[in-house]
C-alpha atoms as a PDB file:
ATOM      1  CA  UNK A   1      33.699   4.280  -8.202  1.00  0.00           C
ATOM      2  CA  UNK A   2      37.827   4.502  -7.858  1.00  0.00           C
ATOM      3  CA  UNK A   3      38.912   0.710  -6.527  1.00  0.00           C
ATOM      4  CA  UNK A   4      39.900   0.872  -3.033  1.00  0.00           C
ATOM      5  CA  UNK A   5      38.078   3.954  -2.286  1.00  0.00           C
ATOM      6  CA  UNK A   6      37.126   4.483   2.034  1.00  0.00           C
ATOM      7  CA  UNK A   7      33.843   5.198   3.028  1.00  0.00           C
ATOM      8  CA  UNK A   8      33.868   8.360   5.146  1.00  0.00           C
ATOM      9  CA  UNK A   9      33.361   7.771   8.469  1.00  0.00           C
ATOM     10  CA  UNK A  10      30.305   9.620  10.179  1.00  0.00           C
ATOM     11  CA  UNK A  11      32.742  10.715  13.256  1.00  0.00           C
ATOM     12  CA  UNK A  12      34.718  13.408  11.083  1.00  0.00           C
ATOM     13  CA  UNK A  13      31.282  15.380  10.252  1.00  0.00           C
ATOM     14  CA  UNK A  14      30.891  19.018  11.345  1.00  0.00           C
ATOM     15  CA  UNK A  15      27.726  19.213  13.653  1.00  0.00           C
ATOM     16  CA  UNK A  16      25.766  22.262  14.874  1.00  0.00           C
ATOM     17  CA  UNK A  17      22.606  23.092  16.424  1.00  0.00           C
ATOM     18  CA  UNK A  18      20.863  25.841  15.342  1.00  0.00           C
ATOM     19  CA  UNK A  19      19.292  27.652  18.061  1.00  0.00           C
ATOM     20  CA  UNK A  20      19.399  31.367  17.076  1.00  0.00           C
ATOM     21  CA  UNK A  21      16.777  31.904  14.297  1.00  0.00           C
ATOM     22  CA  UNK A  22      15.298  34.478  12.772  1.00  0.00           C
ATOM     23  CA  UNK A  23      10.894  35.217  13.003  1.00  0.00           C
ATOM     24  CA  UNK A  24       9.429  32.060  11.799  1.00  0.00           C
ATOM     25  CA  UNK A  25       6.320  32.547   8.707  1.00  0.00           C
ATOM     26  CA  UNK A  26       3.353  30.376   8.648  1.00  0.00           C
ATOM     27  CA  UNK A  27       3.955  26.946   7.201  1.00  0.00           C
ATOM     28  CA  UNK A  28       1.696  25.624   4.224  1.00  0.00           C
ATOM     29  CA  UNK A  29      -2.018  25.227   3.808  1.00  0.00           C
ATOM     30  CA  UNK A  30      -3.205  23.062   6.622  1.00  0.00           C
ATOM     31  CA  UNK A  31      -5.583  21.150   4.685  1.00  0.00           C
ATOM     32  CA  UNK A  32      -4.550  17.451   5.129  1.00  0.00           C
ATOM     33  CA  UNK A  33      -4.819  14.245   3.360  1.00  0.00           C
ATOM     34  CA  UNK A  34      -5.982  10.792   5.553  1.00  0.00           C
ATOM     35  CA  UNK A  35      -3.087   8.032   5.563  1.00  0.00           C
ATOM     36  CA  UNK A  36      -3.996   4.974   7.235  1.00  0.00           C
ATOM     37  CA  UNK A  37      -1.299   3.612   9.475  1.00  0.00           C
ATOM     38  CA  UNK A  38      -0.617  -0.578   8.955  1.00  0.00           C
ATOM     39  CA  UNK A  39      -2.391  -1.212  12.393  1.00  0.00           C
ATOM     40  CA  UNK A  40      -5.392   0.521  10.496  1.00  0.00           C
ATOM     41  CA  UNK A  41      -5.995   3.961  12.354  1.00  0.00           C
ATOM     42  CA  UNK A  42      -6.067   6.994  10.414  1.00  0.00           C
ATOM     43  CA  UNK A  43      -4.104  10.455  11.230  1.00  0.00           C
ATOM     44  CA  UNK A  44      -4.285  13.341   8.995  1.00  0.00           C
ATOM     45  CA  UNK A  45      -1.116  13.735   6.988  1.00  0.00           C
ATOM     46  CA  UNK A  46       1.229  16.962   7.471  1.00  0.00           C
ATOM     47  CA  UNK A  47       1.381  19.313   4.556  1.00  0.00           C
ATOM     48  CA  UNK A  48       5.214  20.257   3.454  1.00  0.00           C
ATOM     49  CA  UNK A  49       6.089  22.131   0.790  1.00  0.00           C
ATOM     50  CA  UNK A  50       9.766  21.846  -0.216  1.00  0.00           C
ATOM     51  CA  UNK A  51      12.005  23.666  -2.832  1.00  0.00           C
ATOM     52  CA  UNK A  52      15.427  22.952  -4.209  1.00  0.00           C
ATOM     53  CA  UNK A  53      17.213  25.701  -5.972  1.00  0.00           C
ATOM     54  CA  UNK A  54      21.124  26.383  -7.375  1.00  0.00           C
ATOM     55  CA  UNK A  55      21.423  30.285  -6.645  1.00  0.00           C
ATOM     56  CA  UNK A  56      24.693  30.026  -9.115  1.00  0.00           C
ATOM     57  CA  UNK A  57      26.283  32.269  -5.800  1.00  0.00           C
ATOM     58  CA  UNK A  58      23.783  35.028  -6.613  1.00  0.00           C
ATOM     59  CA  UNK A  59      24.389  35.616 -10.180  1.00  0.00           C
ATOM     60  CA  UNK A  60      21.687  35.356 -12.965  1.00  0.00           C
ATOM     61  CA  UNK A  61      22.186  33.729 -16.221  1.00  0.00           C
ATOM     62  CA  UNK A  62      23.182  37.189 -17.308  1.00  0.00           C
ATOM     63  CA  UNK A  63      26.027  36.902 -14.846  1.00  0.00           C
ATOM     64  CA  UNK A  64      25.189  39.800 -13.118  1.00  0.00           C
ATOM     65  CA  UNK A  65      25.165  39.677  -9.062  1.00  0.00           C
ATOM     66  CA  UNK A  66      21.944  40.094  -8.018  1.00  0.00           C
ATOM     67  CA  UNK A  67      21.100  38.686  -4.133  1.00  0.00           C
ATOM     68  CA  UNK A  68      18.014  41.044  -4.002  1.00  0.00           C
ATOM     69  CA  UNK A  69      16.999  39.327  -7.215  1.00  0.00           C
ATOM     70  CA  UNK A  70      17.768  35.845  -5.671  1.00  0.00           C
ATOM     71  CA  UNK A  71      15.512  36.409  -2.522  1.00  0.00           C
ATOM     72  CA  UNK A  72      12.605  37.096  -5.002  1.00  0.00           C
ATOM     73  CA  UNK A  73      12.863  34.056  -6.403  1.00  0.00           C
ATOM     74  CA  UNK A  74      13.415  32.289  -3.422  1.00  0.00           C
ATOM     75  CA  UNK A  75      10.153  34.088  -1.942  1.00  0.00           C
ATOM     76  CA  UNK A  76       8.243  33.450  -4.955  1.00  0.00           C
ATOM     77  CA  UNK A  77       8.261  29.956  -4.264  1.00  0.00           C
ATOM     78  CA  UNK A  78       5.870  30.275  -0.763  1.00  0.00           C
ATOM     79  CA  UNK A  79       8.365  27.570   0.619  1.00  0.00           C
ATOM     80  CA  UNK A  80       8.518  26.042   3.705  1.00  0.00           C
ATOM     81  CA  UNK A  81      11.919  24.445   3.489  1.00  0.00           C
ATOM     82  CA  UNK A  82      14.161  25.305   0.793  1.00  0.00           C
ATOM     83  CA  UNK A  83      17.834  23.455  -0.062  1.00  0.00           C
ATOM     84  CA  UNK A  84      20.271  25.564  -1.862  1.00  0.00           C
ATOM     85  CA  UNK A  85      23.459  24.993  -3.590  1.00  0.00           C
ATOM     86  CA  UNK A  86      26.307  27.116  -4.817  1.00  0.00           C
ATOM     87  CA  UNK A  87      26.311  29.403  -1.519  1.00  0.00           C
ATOM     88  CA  UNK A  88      29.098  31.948  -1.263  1.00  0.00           C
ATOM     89  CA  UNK A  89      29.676  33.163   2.384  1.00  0.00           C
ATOM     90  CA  UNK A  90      32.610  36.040   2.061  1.00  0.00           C
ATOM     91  CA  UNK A  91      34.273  33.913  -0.681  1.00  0.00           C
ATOM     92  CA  UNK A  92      35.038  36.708  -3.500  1.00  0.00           C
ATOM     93  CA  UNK A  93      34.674  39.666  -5.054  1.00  0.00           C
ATOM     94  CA  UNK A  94      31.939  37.742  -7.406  1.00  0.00           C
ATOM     95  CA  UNK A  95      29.539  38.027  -4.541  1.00  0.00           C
ATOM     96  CA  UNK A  96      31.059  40.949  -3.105  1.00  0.00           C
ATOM     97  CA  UNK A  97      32.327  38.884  -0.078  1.00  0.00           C
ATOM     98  CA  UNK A  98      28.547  38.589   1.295  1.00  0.00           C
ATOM     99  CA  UNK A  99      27.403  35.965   3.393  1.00  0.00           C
ATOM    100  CA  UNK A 100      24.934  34.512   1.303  1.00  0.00           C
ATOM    101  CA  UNK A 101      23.555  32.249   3.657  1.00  0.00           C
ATOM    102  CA  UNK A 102      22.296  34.544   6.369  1.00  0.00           C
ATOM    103  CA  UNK A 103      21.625  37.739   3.704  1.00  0.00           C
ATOM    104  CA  UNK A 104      18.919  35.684   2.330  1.00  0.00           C
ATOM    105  CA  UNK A 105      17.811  34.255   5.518  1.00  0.00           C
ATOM    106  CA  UNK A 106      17.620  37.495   6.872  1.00  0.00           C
ATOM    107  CA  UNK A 107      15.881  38.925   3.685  1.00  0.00           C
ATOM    108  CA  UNK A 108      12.873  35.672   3.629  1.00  0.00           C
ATOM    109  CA  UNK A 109      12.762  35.845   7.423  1.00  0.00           C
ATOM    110  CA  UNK A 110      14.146  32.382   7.522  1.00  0.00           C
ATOM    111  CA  UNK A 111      16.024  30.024   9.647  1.00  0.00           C
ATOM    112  CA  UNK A 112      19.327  28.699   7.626  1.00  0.00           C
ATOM    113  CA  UNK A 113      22.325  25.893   8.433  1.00  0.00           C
ATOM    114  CA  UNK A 114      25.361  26.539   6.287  1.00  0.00           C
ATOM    115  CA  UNK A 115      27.472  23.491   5.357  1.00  0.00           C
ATOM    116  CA  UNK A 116      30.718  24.567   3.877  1.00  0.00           C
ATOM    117  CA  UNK A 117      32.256  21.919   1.067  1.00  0.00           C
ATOM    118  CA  UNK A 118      35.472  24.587   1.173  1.00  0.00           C
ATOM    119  CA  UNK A 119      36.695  26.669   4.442  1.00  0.00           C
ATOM    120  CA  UNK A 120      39.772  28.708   3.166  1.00  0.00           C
ATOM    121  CA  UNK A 121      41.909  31.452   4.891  1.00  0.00           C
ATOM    122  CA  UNK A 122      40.189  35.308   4.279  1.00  0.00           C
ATOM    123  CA  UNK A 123      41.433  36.817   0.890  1.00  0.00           C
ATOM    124  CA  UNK A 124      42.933  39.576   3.350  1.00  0.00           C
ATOM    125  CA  UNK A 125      44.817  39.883   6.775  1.00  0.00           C
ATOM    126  CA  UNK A 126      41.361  40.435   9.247  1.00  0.00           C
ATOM    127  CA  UNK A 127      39.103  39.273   6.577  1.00  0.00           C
ATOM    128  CA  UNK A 128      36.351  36.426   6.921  1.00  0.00           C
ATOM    129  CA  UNK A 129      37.268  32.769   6.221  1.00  0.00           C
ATOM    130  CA  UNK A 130      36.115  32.340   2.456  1.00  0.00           C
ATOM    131  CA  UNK A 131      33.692  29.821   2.782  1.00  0.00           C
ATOM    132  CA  UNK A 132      31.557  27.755  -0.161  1.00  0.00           C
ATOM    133  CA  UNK A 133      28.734  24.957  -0.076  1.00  0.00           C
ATOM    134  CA  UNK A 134      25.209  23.858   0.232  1.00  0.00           C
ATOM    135  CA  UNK A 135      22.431  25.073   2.797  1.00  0.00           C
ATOM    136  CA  UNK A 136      18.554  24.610   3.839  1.00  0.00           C
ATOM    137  CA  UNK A 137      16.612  27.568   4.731  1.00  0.00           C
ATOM    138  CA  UNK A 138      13.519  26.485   7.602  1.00  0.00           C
ATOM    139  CA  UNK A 139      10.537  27.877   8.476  1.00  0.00           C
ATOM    140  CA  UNK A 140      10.192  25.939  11.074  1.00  0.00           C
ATOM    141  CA  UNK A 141      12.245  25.102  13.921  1.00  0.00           C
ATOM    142  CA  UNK A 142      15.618  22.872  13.508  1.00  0.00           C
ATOM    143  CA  UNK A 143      16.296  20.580  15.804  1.00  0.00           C
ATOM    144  CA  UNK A 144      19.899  19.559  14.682  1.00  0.00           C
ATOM    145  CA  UNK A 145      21.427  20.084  11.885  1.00  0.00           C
ATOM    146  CA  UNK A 146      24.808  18.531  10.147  1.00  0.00           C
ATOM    147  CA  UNK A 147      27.368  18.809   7.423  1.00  0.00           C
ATOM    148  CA  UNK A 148      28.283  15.299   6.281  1.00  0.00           C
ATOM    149  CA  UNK A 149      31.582  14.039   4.275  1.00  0.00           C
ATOM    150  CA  UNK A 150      30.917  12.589   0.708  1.00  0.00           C
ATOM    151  CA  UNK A 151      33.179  11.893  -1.734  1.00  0.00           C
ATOM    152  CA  UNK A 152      34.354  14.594  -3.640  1.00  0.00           C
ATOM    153  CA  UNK A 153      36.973  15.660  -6.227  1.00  0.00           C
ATOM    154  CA  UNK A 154      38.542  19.505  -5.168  1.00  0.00           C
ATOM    155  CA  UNK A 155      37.854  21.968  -7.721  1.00  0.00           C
ATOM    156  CA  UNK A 156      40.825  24.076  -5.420  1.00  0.00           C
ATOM    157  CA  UNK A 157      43.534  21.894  -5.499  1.00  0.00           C
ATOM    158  CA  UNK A 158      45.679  20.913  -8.447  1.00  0.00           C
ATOM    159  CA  UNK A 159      45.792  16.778  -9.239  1.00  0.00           C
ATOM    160  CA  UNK A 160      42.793  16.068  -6.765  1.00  0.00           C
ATOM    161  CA  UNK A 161      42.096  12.966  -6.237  1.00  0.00           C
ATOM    162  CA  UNK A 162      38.575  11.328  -5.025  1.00  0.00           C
ATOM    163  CA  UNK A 163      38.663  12.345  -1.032  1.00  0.00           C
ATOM    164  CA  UNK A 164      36.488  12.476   1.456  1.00  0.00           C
ATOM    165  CA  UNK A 165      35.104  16.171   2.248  1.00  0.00           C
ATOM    166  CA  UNK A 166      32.085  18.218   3.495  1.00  0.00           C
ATOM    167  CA  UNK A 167      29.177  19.616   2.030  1.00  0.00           C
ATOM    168  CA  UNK A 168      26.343  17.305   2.506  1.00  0.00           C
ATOM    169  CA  UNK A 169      23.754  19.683   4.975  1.00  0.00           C
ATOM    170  CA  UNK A 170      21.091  17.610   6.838  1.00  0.00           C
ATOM    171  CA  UNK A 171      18.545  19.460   8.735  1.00  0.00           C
ATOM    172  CA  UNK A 172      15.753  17.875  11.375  1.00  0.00           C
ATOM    173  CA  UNK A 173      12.634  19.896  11.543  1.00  0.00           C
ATOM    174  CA  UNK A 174       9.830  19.327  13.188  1.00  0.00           C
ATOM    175  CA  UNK A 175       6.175  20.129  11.224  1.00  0.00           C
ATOM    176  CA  UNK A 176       3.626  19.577  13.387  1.00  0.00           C
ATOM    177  CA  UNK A 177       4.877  17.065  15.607  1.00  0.00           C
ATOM    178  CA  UNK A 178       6.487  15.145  13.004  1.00  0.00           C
ATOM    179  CA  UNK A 179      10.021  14.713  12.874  1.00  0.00           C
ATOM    180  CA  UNK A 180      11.768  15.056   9.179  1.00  0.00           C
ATOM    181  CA  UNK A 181      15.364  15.405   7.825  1.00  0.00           C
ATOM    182  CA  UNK A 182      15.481  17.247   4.746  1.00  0.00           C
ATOM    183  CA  UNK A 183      19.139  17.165   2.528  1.00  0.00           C
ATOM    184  CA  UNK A 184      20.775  19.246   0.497  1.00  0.00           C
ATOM    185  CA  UNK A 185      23.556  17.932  -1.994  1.00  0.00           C
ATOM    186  CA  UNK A 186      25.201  19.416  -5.061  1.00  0.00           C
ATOM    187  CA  UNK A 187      27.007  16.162  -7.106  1.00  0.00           C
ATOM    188  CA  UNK A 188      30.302  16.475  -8.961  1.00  0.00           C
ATOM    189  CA  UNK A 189      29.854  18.242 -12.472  1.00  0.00           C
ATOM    190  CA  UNK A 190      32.209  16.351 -14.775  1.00  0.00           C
ATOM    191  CA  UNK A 191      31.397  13.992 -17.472  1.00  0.00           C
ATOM    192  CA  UNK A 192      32.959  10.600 -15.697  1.00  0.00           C
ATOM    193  CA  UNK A 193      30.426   9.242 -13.750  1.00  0.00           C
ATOM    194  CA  UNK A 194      32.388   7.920 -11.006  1.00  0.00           C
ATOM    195  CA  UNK A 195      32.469  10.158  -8.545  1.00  0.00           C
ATOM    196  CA  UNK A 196      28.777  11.005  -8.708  1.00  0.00           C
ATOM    197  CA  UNK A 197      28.336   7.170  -8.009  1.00  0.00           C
ATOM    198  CA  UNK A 198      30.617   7.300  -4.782  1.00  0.00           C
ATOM    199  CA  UNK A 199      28.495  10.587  -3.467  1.00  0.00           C
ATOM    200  CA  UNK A 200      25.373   8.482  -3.770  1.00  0.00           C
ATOM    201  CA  UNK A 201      26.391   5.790  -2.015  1.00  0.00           C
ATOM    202  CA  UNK A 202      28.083   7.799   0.895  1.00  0.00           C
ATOM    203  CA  UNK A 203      24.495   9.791   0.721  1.00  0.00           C
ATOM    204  CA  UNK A 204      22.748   6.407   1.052  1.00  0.00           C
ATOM    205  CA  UNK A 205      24.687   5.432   3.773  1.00  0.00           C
ATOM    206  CA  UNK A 206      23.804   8.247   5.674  1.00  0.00           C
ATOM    207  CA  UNK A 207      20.252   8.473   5.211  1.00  0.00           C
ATOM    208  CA  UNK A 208      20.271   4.676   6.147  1.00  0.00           C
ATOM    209  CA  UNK A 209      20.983   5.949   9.956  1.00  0.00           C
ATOM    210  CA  UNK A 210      18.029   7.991  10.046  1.00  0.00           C
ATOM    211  CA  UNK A 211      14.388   7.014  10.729  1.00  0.00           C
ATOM    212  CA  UNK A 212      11.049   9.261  10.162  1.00  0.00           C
ATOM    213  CA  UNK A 213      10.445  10.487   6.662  1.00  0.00           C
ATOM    214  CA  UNK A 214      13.468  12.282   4.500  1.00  0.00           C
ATOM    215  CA  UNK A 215      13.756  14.406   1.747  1.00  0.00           C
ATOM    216  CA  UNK A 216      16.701  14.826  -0.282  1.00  0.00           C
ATOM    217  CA  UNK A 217      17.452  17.568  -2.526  1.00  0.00           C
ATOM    218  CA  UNK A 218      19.708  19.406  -4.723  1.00  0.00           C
ATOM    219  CA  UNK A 219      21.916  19.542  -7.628  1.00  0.00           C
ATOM    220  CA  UNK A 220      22.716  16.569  -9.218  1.00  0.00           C
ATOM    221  CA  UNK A 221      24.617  17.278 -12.227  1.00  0.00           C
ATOM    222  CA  UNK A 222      22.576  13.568 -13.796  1.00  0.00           C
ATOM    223  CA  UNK A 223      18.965  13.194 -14.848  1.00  0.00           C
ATOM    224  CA  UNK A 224      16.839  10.849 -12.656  1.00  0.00           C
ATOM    225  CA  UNK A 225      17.662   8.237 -15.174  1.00  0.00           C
ATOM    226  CA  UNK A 226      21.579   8.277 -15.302  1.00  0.00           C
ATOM    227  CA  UNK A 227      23.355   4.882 -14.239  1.00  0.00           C
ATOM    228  CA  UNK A 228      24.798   6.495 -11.040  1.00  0.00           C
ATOM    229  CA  UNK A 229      21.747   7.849  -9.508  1.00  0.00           C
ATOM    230  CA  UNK A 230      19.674   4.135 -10.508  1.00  0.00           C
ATOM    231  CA  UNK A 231      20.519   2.880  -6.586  1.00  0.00           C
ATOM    232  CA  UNK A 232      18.649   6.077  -5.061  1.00  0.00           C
ATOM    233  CA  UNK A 233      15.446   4.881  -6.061  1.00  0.00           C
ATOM    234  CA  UNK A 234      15.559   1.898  -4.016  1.00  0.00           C
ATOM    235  CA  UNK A 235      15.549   3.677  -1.235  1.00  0.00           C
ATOM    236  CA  UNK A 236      13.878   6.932  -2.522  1.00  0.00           C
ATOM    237  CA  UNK A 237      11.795   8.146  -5.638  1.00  0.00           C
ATOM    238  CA  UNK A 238      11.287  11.064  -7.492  1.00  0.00           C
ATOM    239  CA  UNK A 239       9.094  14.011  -6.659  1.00  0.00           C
ATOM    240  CA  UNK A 240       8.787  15.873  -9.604  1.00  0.00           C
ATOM    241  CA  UNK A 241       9.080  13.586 -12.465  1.00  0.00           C
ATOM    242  CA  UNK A 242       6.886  15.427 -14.734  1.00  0.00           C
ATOM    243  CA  UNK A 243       8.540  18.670 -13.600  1.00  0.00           C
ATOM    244  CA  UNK A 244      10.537  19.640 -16.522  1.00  0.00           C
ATOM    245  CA  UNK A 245      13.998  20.480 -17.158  1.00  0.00           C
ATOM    246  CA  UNK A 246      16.052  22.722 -15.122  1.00  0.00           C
ATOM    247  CA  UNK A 247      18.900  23.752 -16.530  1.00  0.00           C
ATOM    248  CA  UNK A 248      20.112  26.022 -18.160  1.00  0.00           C
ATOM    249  CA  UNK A 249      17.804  28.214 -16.696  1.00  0.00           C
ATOM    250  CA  UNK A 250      16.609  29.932 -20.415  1.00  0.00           C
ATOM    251  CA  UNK A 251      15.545  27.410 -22.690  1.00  0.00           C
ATOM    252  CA  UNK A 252      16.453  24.395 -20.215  1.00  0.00           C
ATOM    253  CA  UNK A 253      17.150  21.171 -21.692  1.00  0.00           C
ATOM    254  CA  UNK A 254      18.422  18.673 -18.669  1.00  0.00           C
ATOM    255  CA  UNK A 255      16.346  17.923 -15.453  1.00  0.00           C
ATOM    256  CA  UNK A 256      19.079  17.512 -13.266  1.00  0.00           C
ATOM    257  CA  UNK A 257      17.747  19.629 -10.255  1.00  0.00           C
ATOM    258  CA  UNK A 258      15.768  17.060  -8.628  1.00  0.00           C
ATOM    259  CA  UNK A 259      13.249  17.087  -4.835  1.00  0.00           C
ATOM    260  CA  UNK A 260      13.320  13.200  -4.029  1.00  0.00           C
ATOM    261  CA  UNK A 261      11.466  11.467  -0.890  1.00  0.00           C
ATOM    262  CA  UNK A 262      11.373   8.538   0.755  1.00  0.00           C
ATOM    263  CA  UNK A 263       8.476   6.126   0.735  1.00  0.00           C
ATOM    264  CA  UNK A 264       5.160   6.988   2.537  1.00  0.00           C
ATOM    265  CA  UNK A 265       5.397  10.644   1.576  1.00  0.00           C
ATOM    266  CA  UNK A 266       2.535  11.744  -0.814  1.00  0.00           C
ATOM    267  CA  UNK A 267       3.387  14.335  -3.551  1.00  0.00           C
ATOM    268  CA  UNK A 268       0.523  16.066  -4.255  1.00  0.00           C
ATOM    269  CA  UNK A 269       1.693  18.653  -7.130  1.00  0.00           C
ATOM    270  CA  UNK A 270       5.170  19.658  -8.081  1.00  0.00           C
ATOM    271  CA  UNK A 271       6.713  21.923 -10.877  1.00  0.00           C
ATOM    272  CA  UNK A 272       9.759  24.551 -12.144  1.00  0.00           C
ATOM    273  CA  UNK A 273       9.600  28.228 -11.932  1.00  0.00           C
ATOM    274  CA  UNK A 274      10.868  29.773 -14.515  1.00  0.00           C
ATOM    275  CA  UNK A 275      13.261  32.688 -13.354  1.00  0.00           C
ATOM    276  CA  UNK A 276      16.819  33.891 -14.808  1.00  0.00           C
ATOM    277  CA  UNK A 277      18.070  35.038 -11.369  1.00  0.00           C
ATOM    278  CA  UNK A 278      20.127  31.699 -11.441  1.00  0.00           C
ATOM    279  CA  UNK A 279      21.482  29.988 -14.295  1.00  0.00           C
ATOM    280  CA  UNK A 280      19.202  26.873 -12.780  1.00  0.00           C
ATOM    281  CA  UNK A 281      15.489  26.503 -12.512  1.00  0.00           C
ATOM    282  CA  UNK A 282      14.173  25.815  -9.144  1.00  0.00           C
ATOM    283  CA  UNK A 283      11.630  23.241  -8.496  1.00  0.00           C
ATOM    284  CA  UNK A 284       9.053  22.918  -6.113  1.00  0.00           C
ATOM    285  CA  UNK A 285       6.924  20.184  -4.813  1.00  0.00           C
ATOM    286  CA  UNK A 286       3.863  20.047  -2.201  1.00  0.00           C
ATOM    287  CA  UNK A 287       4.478  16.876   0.472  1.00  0.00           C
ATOM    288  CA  UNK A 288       2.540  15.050   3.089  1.00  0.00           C
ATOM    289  CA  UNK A 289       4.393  13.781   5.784  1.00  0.00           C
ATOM    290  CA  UNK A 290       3.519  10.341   7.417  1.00  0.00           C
ATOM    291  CA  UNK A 291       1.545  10.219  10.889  1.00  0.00           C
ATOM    292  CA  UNK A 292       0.702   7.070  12.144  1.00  0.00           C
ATOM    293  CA  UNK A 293      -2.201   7.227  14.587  1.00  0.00           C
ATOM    294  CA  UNK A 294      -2.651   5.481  17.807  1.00  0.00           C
END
């Protein structure tokens, strides 16, 4: 971590509240699990099952655009909640200047929250803003949703220097009657571990002013057992540790795609698909939320 570097402050993040949504699908299985609550009463656990996936902007590891090809996969994981990275919405002629983040919605009959890490002037005079980032697709309803500042390093200016910037999408859903915030993140790629370090900490800080149980996934650019990610796990632990690696997406080698939760959720299976419509695995893992009874 850079010597003198700020912590963002919370105040500068982009809110929204997503209210317009597109039909809802039936969440998972309802068969539940028992927890027992520390006063001792028992409430059947909530099933979730959550997916993380880097849609490499739409293009499979052949490089070819595909967003038709993309949904499939996406819909081929039968998830409930879903946190994607590498989004284009309008940003080039790589993605043909789509918006990613509602054509997939649209095409998985999904709700989504788009959180921009760059917001750049349209390519043309009258064009869309060219916009890039992280987002969560919901089938169930979202109760707020925000796009917090991390640390990050510009890949769009020359010289950057460690800054902070958006990116960071948190979501609150509610699965039957249980509130949850679910994360998406995509970590800095390059070799120096640094700035990876800083984004976990500013990530820590922020799920540190949330209560209820939380899910954080994404793109990490580390495996679970690199030096920067070691002070997640104090806080949160692995989902899918036996998952297998995700990248690149034929013949992967590194696990760096990761679904992590905080204590008191149950994992009861998790695994990869194996697909080409990204140059990244996605992983997938079945959850049961906390509820306490009364």
């Amino acid at each position: 971590m850079p010597p003198g570097r700020r912590r963002p402050a919370r105040t500068a993040r982009v809110a929204a509240v997503l209210l317009a949504a597109v039909l809802s699908l039936t969440a998972a299985p309802a068969t539940a699990a028992q927890d027992t609550s520390p006063s001792g009463f028992r409430a059947p656990a909530v099933p979730l099952r959550v997916a993380t996936y880097n849609i490499h902007a739409g293009a499979g590891e052949d490089q070819v655009f595909d967003l038709d090809r993309t949904a499939d996969a996406l819909r081929g994981l039968h998830a409930d909640v879903i946190g994607l990275q590498e989004v284009d919405v309008h940003w080039g002629e790589r993605s043909a200047f789509v918006d990613e983040a509602r054509a997939l919605a649209g095409k998985l009959r999904m709700r989504v929250f788009f959180a921009p890490i760059y917001d750049l002037d349209p390519a043309a005079d009258g064009g869309e803003r060219r916009r890039y980032g992280v987002a969560v697709l919901s089938r169930h309803p979202v109760l707020h949703a925000e796009n917090h500042e991390i640390t990050r390093l510009s890949t769009q200016t020359p010289d950057p220097v460690p800054a902070p910037a958006p990116g960071f999408a948190e979501i609150v859903i509610r699965v039957k009657g249980v509130r949850t915030h679910v994360y998406s993140t995509h970590l800095d790629y390059r070799a120096d571990p640094s700035i990876r370090a800083a984004q976990v900490a500013d990530m820590l800080d922020v799920l540190a002013d949330d209560r209820g149980p939380g899910i954080l996934v994404g793109d990490f650019n580390a495996e679970p057992s690199a030096p920067e990610l070691a002070p997640l796990w104090h806080t949160l632990r692995d989902a899918a540790p036996d998952a297998g690696p995700t990248y690149p997406a034929v013949a992967p080698q590194k696990r760096i795609d990761l679904i992590t939760v905080s204590h008191g959720i149950t994992v009861t299976g998790a695994g990869t698909h194996a697909t080409a419509a990204s140059d990244h695995r996605p992983v997938v893992a079945d959850l049961r939320l906390p509820r306490w009874g009364g």
